[in-house]
Protein backbone atom coordinates (compact mmCIF):
# COMPACT_ATOMS: atom_id res chain seq x y z
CA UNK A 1 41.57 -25.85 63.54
CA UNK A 2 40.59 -28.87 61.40
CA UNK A 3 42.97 -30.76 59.63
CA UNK A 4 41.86 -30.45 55.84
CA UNK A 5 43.71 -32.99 53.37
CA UNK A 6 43.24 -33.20 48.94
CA UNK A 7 40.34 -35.27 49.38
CA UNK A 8 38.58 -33.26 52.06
CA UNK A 9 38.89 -30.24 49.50
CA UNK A 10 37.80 -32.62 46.72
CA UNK A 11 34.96 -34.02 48.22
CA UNK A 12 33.82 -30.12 49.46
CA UNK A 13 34.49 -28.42 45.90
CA UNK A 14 32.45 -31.49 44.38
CA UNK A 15 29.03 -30.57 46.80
CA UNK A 16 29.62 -27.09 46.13
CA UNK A 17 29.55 -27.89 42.31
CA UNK A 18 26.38 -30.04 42.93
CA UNK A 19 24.88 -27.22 44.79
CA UNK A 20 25.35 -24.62 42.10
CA UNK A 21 24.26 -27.55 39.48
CA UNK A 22 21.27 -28.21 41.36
CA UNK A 23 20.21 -24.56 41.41
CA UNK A 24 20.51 -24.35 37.42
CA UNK A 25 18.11 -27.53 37.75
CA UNK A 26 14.01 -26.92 36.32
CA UNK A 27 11.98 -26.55 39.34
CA UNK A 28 8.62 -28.62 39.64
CA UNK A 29 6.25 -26.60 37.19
CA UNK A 30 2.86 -25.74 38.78
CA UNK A 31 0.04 -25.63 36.07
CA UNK A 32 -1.83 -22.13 36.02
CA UNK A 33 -5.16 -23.40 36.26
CA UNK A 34 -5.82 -19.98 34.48
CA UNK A 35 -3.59 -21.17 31.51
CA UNK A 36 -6.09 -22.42 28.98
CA UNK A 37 -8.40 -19.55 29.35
CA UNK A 38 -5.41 -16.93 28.96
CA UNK A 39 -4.21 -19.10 25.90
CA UNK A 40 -7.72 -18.38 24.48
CA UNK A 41 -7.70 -14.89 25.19
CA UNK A 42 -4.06 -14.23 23.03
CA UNK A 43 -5.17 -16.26 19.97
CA UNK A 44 -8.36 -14.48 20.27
CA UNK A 45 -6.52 -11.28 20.30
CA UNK A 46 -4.14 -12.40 17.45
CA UNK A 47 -7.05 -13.42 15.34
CA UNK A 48 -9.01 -9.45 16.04
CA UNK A 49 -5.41 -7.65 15.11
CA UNK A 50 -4.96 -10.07 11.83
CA UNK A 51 -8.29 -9.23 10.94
CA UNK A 52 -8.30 -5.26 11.65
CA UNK A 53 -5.15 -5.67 9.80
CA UNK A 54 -6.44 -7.76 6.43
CA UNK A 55 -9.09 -4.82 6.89
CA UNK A 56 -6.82 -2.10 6.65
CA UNK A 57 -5.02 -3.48 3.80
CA UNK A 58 -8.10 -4.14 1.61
CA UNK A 59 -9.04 -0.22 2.56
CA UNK A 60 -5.37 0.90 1.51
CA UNK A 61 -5.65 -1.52 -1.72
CA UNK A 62 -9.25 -0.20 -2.20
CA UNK A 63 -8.25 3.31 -1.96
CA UNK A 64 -5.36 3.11 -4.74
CA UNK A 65 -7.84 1.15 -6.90
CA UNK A 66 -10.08 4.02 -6.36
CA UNK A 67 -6.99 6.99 -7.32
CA UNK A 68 -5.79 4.94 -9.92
CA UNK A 69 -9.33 5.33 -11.40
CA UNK A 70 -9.82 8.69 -11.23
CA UNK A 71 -6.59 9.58 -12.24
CA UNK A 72 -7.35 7.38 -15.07
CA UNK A 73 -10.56 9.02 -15.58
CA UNK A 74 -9.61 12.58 -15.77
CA UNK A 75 -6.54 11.63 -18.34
CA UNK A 76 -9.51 10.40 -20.77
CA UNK A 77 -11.75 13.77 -19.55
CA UNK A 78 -8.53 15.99 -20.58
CA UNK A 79 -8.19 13.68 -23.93
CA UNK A 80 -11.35 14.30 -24.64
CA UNK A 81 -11.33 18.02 -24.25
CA UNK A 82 -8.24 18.42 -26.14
CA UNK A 83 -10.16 16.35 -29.17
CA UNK A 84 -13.08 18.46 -29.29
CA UNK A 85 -10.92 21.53 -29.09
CA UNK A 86 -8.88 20.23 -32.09
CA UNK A 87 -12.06 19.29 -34.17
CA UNK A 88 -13.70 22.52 -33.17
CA UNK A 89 -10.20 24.44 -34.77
CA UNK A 90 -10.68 22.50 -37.80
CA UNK A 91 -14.37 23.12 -38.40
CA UNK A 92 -13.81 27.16 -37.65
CA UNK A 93 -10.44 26.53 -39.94
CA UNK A 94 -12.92 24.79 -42.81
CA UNK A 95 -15.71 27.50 -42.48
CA UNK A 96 -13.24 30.39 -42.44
CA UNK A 97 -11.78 28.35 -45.95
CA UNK A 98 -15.34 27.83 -47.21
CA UNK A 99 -16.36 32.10 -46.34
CA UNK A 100 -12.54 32.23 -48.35
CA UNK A 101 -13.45 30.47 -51.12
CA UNK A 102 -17.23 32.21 -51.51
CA UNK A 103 -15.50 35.67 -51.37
CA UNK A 104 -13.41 35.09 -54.23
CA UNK A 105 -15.77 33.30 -56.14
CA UNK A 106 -17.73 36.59 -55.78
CA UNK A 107 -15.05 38.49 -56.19
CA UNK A 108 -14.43 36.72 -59.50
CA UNK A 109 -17.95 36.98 -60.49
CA UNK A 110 -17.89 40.99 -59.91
CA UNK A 111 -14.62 41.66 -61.68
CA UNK A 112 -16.29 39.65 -64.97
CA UNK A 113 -20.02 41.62 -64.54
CA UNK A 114 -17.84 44.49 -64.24
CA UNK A 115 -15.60 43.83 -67.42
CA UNK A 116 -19.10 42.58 -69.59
């Protein structure tokens, strides 16, 4: 067997360190001459999903617009009919007063023929 002193252990606990170092190290990158072309392809990409997605959004916003409208219109339709309904009551209410007021006039003409 070998005779190992400090330094020997020094000196062999430093390489090891330099080995492990050396591992952690960036290796020599080799360009993908495919790179560019594949770089082009996801921004490409990214660019067709933002759009499809801007697209759906303006459908979604159109489509509330679109509710919102004819909710809006049938509240005025159901306005509406409940006006006419209430001037229609008050004409029938006016005539009724009017056929009222014509049979008691009559009435009133009668009752003095009668007494004359």
């Amino acid at each position: 067997m070998k005779n190992v002193d400090f330094s020997d252990r020094l000196k062999t606990a430093a390489e090891a360190k330099q080995a492990l170092l050396s591992k952690l190290k960036p290796k020599v990158a080799v360009t993908d001459p495919l790179f560019e072309q594949r770089q082009a392809l996801r921004e490409a990409e990214v660019e067709r999903v933002r759009q499809e997605r801007a697209e759906q959004k303006a459908a979604a916003k159109q489509a509330a617009a679109e509710a919102e409208a004819a909710v809006r219109q049938a509240e005025e339709a159901l306005a509406e009919e409940a006006l006419a309904n209430k001037r229609a009551e008050r004409k029938e209410r006016k005539a009724l007063t009017a056929a009222e007021q014509k049979a008691k006039r009559d009435a009133r003409y009668a009752a003095r023929k009668a007494r004359h």
